[in-house]
C-alpha atoms as a PDB file:
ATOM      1  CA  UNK A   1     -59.004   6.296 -49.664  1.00  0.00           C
ATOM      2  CA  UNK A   2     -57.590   8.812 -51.728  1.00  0.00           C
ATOM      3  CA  UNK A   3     -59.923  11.305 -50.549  1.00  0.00           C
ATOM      4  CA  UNK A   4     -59.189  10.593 -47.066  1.00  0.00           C
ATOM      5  CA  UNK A   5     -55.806  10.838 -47.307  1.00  0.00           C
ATOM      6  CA  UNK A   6     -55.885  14.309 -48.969  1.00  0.00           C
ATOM      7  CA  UNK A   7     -58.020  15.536 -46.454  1.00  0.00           C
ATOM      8  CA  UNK A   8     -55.562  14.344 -43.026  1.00  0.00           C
ATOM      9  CA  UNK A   9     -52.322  15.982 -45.668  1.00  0.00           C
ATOM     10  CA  UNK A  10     -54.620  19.195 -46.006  1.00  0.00           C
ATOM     11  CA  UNK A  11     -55.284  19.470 -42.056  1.00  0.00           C
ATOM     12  CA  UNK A  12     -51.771  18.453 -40.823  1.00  0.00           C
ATOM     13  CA  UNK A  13     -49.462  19.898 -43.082  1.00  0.00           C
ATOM     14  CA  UNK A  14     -47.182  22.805 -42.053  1.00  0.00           C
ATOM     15  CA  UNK A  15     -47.549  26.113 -44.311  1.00  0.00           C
ATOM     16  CA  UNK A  16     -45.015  25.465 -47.157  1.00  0.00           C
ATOM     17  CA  UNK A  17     -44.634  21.622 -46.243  1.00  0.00           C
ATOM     18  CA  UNK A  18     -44.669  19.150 -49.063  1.00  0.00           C
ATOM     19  CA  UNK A  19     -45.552  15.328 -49.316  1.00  0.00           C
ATOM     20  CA  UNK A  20     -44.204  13.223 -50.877  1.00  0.00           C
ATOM     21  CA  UNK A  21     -45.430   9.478 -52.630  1.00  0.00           C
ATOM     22  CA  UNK A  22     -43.247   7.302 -53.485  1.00  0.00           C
ATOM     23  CA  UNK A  23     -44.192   3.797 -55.168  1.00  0.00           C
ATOM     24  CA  UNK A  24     -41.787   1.048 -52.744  1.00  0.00           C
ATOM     25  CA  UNK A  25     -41.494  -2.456 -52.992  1.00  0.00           C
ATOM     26  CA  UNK A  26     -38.968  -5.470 -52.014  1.00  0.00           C
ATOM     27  CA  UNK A  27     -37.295  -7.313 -55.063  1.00  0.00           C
ATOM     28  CA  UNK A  28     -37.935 -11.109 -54.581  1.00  0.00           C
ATOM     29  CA  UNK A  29     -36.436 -14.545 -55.993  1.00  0.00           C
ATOM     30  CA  UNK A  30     -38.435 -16.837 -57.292  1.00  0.00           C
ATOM     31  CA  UNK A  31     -41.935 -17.351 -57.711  1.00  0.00           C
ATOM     32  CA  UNK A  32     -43.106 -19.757 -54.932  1.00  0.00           C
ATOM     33  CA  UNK A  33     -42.962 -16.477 -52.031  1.00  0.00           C
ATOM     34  CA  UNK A  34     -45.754 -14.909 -50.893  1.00  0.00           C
ATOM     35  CA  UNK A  35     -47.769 -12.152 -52.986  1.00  0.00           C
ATOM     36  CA  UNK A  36     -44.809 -12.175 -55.799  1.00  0.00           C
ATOM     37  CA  UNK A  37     -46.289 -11.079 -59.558  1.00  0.00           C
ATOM     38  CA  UNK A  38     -44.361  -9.477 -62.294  1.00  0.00           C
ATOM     39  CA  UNK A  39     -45.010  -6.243 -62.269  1.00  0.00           C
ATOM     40  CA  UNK A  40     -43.579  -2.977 -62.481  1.00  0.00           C
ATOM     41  CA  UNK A  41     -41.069  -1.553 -59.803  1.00  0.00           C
ATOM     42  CA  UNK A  42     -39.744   1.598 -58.874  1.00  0.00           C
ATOM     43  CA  UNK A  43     -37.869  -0.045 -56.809  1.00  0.00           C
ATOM     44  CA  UNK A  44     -35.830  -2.220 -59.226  1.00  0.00           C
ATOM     45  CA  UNK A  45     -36.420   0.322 -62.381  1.00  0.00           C
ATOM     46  CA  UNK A  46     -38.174  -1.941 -64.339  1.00  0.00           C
ATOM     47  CA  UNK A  47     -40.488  -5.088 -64.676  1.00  0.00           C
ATOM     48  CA  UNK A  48     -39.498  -7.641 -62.278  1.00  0.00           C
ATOM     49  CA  UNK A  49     -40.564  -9.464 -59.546  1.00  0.00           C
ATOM     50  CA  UNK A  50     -41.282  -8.108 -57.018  1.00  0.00           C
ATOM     51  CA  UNK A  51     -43.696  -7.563 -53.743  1.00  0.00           C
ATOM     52  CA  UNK A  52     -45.444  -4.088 -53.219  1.00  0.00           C
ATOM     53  CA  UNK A  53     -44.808  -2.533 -49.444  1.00  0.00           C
END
């Protein structure tokens, strides 16, 4: 996947362009919602819970 993605950045990107990765996810309540874990979040700026994007 990685290498895939690399490769489509390397063809399409403008001279000088950058990309940039960020690490989103959607702060949830509870632990009885879908694909909720503890885990670290960018998002909330620590260990939470939380669902990745």
């Amino acid at each position: 996947m990685r290498e895939s993605l690399a490769g489509f950045v390397v063809e399409h990107a403008a001279p000088g362009g950058s990309l940039i990765v960020d690490h989103t996810g959607f702060p949830k309540h509870g632990r009885h919602a879908v694909g909720v874990a503890r885990q670290s979040s960018g998002t909330l700026g620590k260990v939470g819970i939380a669902r990745p994007a």
